[in-house]
N, C-alpha and C. Protein backbone atom coordinates (compact mmCIF):
# COMPACT_ATOMS: atom_id res chain seq x y z
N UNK A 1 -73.25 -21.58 20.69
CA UNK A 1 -73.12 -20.18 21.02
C UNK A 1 -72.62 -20.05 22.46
N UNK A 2 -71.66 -19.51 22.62
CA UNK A 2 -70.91 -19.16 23.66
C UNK A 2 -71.32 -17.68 24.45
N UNK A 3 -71.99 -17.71 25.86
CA UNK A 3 -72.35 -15.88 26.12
C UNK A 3 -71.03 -16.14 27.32
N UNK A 4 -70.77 -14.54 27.01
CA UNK A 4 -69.55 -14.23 27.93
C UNK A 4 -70.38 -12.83 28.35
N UNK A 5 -69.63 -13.22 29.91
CA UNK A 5 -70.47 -11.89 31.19
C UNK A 5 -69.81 -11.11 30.95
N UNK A 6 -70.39 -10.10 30.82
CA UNK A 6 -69.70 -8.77 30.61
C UNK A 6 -69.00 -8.31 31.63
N UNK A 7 -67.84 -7.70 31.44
CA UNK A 7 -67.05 -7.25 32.27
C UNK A 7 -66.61 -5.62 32.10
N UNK A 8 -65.55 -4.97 33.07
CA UNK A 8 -65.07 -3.64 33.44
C UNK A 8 -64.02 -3.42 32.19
N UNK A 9 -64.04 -2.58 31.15
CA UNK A 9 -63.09 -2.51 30.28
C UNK A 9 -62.39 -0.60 30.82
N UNK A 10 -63.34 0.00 31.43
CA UNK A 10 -62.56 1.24 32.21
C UNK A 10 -63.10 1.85 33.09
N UNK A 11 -62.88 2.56 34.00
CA UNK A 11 -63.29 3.08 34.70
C UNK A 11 -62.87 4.45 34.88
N UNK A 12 -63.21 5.46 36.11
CA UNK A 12 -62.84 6.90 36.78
C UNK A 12 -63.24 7.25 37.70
N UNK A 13 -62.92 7.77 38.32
CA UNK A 13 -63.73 8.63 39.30
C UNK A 13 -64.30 9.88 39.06
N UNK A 14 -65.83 10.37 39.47
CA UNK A 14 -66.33 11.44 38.84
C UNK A 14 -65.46 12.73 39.48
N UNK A 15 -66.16 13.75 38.69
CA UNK A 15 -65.00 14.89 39.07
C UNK A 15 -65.55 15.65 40.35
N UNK A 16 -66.56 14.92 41.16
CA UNK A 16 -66.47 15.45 42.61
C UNK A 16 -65.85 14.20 43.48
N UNK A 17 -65.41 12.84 42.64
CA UNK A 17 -64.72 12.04 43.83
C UNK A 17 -65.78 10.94 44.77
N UNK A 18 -67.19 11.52 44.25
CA UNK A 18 -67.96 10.54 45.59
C UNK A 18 -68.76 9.62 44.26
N UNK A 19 -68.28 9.45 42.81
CA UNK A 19 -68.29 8.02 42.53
C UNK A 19 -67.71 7.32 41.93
N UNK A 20 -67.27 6.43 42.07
CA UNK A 20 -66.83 5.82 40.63
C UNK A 20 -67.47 5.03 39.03
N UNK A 21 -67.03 5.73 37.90
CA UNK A 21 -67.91 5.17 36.78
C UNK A 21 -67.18 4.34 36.44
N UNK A 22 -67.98 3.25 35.57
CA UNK A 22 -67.48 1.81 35.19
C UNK A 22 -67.96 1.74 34.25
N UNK A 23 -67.20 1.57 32.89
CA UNK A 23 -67.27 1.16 31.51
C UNK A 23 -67.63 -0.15 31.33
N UNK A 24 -68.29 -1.10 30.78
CA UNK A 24 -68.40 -2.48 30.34
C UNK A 24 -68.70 -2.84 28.95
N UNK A 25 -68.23 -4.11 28.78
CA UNK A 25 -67.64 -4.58 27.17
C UNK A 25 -69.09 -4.23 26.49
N UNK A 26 -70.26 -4.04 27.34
CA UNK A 26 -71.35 -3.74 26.61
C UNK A 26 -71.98 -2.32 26.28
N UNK A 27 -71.31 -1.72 26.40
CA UNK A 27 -70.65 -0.31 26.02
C UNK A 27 -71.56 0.47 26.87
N UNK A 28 -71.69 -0.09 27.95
CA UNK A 28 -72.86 1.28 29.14
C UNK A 28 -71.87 1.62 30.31
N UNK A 29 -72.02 2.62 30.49
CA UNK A 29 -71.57 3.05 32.12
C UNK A 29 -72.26 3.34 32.68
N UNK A 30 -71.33 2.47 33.86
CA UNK A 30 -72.55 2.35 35.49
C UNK A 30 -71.56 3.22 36.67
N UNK A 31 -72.38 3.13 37.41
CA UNK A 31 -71.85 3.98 38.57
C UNK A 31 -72.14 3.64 40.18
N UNK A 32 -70.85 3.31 40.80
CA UNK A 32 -71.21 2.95 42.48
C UNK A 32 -70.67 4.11 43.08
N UNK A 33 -71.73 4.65 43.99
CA UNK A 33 -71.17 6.06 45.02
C UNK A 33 -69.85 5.21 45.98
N UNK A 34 -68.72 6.11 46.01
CA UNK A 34 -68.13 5.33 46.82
C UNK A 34 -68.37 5.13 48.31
N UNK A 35 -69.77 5.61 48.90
CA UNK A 35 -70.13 5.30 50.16
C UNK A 35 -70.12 3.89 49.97
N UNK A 36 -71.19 3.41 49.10
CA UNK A 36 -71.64 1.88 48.84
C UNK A 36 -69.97 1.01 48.73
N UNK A 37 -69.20 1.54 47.99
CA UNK A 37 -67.69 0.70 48.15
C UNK A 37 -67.20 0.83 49.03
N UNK A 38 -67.59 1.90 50.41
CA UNK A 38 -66.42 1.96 51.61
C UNK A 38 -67.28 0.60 52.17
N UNK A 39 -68.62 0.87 52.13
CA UNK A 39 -69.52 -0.28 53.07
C UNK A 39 -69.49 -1.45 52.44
N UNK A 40 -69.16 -1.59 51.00
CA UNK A 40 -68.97 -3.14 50.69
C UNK A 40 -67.73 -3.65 50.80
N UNK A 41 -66.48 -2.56 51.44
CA UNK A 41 -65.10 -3.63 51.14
C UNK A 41 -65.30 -4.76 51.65
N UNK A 42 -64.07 -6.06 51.44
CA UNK A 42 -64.15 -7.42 51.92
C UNK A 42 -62.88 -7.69 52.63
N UNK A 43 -62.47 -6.53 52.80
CA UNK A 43 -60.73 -6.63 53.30
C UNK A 43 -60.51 -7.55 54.63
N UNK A 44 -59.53 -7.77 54.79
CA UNK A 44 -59.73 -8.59 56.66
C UNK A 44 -59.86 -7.88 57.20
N UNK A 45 -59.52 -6.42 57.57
CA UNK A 45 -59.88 -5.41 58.45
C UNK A 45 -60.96 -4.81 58.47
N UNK A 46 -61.88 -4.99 57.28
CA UNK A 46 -63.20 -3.99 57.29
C UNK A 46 -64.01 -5.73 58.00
N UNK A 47 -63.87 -6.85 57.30
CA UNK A 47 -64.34 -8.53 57.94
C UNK A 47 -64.44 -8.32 59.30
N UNK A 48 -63.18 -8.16 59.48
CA UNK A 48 -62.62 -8.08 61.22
C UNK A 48 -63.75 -7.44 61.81
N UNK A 49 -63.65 -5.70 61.26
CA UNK A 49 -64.48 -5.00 62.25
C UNK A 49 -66.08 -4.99 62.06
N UNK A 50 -66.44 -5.60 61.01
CA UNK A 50 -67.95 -6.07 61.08
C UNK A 50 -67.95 -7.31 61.73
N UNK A 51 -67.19 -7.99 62.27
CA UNK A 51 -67.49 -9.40 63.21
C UNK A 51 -67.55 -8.76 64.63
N UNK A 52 -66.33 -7.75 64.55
CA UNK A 52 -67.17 -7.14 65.91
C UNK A 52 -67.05 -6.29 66.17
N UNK A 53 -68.47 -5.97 65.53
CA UNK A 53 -69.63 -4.67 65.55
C UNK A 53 -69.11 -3.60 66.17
N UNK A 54 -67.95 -3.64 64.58
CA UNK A 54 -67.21 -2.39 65.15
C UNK A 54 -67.19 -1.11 63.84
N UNK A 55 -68.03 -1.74 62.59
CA UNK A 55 -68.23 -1.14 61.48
C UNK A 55 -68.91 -0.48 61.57
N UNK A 56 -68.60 1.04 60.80
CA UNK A 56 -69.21 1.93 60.72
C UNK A 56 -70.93 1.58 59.92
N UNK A 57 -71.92 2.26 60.12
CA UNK A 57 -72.94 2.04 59.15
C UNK A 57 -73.22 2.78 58.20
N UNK A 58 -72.81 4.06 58.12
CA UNK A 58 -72.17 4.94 57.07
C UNK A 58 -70.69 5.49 56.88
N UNK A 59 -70.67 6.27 55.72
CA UNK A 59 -69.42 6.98 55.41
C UNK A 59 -69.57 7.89 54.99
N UNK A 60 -70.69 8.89 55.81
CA UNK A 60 -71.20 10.32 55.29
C UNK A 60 -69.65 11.39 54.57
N UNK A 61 -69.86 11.54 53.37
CA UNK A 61 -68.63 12.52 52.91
C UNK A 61 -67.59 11.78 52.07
N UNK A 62 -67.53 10.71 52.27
CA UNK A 62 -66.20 9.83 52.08
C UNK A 62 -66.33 10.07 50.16
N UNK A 63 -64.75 9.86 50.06
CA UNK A 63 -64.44 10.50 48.47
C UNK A 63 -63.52 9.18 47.87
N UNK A 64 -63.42 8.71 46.96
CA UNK A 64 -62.58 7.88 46.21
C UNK A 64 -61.01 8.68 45.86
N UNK A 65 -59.86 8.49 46.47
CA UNK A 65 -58.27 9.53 46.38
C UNK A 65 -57.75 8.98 45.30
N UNK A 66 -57.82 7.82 44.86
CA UNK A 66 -56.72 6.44 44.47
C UNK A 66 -57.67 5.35 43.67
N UNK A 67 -57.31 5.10 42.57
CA UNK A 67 -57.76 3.76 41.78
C UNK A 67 -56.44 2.83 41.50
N UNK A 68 -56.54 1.79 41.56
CA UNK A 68 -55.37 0.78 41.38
C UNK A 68 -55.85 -0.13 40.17
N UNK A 69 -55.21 -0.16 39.22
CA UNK A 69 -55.71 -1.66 38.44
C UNK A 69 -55.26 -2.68 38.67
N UNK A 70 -56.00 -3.99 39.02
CA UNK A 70 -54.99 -4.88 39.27
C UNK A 70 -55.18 -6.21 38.18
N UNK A 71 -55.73 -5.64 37.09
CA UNK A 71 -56.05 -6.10 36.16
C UNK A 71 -57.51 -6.82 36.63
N UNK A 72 -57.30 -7.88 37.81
CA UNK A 72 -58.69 -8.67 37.91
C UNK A 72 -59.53 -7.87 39.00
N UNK A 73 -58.91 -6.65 39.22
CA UNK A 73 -60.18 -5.88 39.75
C UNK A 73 -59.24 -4.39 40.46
N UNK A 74 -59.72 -3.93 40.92
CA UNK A 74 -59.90 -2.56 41.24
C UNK A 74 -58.95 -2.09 42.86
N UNK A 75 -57.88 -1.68 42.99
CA UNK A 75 -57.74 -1.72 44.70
C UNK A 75 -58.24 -0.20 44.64
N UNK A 76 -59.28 0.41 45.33
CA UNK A 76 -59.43 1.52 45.70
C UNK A 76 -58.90 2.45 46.94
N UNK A 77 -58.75 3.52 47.11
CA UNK A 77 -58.51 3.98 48.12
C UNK A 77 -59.89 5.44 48.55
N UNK A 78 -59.74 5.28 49.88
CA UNK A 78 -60.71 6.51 50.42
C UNK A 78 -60.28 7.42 50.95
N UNK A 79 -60.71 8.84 51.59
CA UNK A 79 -60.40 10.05 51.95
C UNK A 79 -60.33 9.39 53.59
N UNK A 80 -60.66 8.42 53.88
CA UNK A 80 -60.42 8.47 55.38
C UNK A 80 -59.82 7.55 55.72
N UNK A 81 -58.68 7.47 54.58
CA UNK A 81 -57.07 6.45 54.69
C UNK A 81 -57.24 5.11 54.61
N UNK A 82 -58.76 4.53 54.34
CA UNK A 82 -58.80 2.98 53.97
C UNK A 82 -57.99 3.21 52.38
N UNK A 83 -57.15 1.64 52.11
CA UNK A 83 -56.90 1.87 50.79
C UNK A 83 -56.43 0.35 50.66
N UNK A 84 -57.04 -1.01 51.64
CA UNK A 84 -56.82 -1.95 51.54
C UNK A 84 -57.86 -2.82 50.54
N UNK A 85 -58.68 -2.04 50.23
CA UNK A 85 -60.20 -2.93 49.62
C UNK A 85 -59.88 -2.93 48.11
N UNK A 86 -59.54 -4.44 47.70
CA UNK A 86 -59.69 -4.51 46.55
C UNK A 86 -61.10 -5.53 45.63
N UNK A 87 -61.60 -5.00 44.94
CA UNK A 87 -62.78 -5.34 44.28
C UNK A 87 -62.99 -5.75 43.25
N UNK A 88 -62.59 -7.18 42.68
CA UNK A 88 -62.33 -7.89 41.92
C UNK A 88 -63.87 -7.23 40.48
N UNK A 89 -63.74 -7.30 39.55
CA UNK A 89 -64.44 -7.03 38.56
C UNK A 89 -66.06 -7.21 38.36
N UNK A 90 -66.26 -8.42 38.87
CA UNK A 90 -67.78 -9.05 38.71
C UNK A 90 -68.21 -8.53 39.90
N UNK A 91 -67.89 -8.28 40.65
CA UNK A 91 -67.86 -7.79 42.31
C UNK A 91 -68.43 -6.23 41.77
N UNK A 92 -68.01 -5.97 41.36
CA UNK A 92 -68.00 -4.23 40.98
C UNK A 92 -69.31 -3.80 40.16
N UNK A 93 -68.91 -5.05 39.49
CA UNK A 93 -70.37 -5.16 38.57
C UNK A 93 -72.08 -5.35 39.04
N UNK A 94 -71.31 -6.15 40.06
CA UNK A 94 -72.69 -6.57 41.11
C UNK A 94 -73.14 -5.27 42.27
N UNK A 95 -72.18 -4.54 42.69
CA UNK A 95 -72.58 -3.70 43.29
C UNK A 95 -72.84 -2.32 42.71
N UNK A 96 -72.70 -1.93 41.11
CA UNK A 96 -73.29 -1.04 40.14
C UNK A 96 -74.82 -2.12 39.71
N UNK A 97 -75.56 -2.54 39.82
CA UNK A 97 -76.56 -3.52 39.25
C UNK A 97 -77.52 -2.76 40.17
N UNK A 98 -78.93 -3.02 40.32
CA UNK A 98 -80.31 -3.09 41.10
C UNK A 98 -79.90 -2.94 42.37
């Protein structure tokens, strides 16, 4: 018996913009506020400016503008012109979880 991790089969953004929902092959939708995705990007520029302690610690307001598929994950964009953070699938999954 073979188990395969469930993965992102669709997603949206809700219709006020501050989350995104995520479909999975196990037929539930989950949901990350996109505060939690501005503060989890992994981009070199968001890297950069958390090495020096130059990252914001919130993103009071911030809205999801832009979804990208890139098949193996997600490039998002935000209302306050980040739109470099892309968030590979299991990634997405992990930050909709506990």
């Amino acid at each position: 018996m073979t188990l395969v991790a469930p993965t992102v089969t669709g997603y949206e953004a809700s219709t006020d913009l501050a989350t995104l929902l995520v479909r999975t092959t196990e037929g539930k939708t989950l949901s990350v506020l996109a505060e939690r995705l501005r503060l989890s990007c992994r981009c070199a520029h968001c890297t950069r400016a958390r090495f020096d302690e130059r990252f914001p610690e919130r993103f009071p307001g911030i809205a999801i503008t832009e979804i990208g598929d890139l098949g193996y994950g997600l490039n998002i964009s935000f209302s306050d012109g980040h739109n470099r953070g892309i968030y590979p699938k299991p990634y997405l999954l992990s930050l909709a979880g506990p």
